[in-house]
N, C-alpha and C. Protein backbone atom coordinates (compact mmCIF):
# COMPACT_ATOMS: atom_id res chain seq x y z
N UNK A 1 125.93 56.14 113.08
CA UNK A 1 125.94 55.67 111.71
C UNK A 1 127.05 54.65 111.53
N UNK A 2 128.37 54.65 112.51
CA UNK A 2 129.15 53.72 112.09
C UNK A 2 128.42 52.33 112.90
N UNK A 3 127.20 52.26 113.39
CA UNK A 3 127.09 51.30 113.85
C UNK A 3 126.15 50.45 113.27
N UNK A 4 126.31 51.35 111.58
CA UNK A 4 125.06 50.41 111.32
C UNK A 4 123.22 50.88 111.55
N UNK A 5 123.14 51.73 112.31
CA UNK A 5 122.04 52.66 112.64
C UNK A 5 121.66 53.75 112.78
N UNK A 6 121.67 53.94 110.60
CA UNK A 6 121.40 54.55 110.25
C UNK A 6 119.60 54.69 110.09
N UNK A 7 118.72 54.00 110.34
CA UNK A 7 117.41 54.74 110.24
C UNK A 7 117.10 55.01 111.49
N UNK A 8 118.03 55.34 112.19
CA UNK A 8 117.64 56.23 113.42
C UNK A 8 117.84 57.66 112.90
N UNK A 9 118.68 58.12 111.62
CA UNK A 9 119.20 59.65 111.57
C UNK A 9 118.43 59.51 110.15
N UNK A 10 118.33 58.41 109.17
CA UNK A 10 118.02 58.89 107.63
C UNK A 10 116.78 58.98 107.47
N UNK A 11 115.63 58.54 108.15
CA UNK A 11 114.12 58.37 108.33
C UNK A 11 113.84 60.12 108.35
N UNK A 12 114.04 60.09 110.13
CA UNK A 12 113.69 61.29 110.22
C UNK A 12 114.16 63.04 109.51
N UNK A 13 115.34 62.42 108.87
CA UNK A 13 116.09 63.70 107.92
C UNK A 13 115.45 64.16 107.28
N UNK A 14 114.80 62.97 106.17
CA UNK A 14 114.27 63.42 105.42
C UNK A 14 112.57 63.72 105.86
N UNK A 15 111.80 63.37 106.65
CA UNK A 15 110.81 63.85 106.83
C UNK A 15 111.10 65.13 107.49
N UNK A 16 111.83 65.57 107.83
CA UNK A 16 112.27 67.05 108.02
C UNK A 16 112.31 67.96 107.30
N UNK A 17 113.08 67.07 106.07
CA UNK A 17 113.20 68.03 104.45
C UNK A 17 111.92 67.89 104.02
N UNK A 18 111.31 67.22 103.66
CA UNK A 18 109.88 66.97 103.29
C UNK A 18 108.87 67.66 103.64
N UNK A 19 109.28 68.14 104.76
CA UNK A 19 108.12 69.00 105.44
C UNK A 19 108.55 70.41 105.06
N UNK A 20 109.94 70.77 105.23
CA UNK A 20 110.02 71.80 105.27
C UNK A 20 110.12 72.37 103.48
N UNK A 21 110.09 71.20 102.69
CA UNK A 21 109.88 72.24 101.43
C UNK A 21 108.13 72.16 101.31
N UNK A 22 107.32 71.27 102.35
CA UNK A 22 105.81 71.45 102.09
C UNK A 22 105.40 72.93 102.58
N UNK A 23 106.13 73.02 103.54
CA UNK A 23 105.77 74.65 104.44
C UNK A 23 106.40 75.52 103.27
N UNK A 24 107.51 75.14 102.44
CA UNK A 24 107.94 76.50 101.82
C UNK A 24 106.84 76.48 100.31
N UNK A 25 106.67 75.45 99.86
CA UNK A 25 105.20 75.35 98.87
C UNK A 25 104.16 75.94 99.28
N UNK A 26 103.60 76.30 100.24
CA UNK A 26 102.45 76.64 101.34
C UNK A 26 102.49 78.08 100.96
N UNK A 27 103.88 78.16 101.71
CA UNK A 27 104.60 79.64 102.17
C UNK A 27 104.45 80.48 100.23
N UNK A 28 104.89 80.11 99.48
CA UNK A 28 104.64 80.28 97.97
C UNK A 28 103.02 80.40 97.76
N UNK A 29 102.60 79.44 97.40
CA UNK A 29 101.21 79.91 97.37
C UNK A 29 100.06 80.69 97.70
N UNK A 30 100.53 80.70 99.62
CA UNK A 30 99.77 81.99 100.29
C UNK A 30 100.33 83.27 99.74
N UNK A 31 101.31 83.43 99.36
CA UNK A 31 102.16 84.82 98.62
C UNK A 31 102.03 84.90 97.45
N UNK A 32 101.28 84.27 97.00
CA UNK A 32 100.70 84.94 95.75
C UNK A 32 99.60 84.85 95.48
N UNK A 33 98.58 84.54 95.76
CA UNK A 33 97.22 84.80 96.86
C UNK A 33 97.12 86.30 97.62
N UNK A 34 98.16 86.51 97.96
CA UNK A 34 97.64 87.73 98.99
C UNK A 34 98.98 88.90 98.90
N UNK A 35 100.14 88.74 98.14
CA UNK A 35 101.10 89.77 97.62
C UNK A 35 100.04 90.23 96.01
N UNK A 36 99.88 91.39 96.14
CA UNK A 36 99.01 92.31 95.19
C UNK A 36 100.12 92.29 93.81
N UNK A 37 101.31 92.61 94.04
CA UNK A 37 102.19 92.80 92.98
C UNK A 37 102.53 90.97 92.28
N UNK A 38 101.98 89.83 92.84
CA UNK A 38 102.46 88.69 92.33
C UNK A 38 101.04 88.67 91.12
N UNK A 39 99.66 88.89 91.40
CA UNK A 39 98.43 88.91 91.15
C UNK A 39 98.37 89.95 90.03
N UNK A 40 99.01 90.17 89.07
CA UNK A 40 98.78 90.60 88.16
C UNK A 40 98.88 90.06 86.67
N UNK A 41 97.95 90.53 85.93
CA UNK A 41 97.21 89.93 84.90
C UNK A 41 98.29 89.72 83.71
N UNK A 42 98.43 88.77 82.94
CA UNK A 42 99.21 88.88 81.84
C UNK A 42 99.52 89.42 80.95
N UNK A 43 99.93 89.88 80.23
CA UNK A 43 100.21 90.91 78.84
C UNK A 43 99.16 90.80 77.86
N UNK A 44 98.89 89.72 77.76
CA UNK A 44 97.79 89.93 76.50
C UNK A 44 96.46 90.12 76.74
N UNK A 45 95.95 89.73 78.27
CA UNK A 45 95.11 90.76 78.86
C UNK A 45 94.63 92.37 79.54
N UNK A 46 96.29 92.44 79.96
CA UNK A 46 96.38 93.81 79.80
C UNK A 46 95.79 94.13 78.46
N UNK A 47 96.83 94.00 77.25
CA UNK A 47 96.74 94.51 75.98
C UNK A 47 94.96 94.83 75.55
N UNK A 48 94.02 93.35 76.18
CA UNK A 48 93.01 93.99 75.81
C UNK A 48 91.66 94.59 76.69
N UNK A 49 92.35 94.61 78.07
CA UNK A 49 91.89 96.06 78.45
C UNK A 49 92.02 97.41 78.52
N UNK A 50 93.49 97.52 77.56
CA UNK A 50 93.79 98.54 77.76
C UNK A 50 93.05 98.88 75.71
N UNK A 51 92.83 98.28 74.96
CA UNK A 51 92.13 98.32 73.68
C UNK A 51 90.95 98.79 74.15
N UNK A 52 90.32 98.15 75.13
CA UNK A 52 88.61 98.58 75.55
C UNK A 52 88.70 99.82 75.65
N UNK A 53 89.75 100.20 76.52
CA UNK A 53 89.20 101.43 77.41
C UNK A 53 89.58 102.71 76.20
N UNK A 54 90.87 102.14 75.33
CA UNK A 54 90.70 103.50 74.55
C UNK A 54 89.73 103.23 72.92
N UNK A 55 88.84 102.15 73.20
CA UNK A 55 87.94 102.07 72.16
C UNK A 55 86.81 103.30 72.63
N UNK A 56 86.68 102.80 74.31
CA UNK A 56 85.31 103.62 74.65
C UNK A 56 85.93 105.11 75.03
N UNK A 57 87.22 105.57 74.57
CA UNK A 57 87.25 106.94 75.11
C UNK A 57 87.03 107.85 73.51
N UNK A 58 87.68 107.10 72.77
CA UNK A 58 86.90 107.33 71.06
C UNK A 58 85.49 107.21 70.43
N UNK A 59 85.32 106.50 71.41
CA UNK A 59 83.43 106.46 71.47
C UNK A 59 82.94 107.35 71.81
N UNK A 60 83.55 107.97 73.09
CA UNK A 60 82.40 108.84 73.78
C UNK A 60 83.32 110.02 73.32
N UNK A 61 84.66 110.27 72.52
CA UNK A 61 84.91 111.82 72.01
C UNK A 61 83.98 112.21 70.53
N UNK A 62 83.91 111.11 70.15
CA UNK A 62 83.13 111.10 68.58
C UNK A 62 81.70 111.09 68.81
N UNK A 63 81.32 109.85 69.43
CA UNK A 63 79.74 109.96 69.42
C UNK A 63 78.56 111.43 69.80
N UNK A 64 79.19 112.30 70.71
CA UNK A 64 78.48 113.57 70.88
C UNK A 64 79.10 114.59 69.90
N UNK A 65 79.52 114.65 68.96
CA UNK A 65 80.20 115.44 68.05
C UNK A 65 79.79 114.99 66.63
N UNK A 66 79.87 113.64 66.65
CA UNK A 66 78.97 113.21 65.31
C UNK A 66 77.51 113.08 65.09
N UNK A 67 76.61 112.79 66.12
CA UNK A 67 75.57 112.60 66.43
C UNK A 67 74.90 111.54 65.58
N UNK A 68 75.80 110.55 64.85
CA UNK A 68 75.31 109.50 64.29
C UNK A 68 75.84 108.21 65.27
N UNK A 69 75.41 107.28 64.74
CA UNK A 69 75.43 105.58 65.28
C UNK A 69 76.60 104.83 65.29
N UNK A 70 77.44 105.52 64.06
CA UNK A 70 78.35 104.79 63.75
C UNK A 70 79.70 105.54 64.40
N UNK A 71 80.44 104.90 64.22
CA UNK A 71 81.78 105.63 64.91
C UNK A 71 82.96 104.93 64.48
N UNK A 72 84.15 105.50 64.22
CA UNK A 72 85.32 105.00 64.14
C UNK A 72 85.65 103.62 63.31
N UNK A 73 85.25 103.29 64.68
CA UNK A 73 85.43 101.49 64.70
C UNK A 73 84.37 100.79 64.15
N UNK A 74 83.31 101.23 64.00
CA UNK A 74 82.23 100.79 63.18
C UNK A 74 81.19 101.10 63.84
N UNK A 75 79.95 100.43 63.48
CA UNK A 75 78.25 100.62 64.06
C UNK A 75 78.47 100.57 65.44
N UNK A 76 77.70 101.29 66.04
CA UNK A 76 77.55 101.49 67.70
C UNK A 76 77.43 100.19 68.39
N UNK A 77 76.29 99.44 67.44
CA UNK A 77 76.02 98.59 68.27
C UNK A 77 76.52 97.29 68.32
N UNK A 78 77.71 97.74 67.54
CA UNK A 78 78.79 95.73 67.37
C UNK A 78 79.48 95.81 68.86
N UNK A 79 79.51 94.89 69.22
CA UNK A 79 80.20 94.38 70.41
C UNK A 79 81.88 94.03 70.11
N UNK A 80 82.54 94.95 71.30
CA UNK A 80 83.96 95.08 70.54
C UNK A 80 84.30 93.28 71.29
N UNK A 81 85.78 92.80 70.33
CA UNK A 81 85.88 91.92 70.05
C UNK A 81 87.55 91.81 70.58
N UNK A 82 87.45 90.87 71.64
CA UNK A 82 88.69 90.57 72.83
C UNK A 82 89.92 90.00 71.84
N UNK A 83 89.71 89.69 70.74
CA UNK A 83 91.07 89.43 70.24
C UNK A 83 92.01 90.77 69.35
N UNK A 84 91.31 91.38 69.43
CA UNK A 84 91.74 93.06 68.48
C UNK A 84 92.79 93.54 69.25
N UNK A 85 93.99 93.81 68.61
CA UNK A 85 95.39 94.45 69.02
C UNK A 85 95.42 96.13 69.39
N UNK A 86 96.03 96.23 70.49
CA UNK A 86 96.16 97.58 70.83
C UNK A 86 96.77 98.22 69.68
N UNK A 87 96.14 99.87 69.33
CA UNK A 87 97.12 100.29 68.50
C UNK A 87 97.55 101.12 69.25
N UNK A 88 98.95 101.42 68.87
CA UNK A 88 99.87 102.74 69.36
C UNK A 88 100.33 103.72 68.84
């Protein structure tokens, strides 16, 4: 470098670095692709699967005990609705 010849060392440096944050981008992406604990769903989808499942466990404690159509949450046959807040 004191001679002036420097793209003998600064060329290849950086295609070194270049590569090696492409392998660590790579390395990131395959790991969360295939780490199970990175692959999990967001909160407000949780929130409304976890609404489904205790809509349909109130469904099916009421519906054989009431022996009518309607239930709880309303007529049997409305289609429950993905923006409705968990209650607790």
């Amino acid at each position: 470098m004191a001679y002036g010849r420097w793209w003998w060392f600064v060329p290849p440096g950086l295609l070194i670095a270049l590569f090696g944050c492409g392998l660590a981008l790579i390395n990131f992406s395959i790991d969360e692709i295939i780490n199970p604990r990175l692959r999990t769903a967001p909160a407000a989808v949780k929130n409304v699967r976890l609404a489904r499942k205790q809509r349909a466990k109130r469904a099916a404690a009421t519906a054989p005990a009431a022996g009518a159509a309607a239930t709880a949450d309303g007529p049997a046959s409305t289609p429950a609705r993905d923006d409705e807040k968990v209650q607790s």
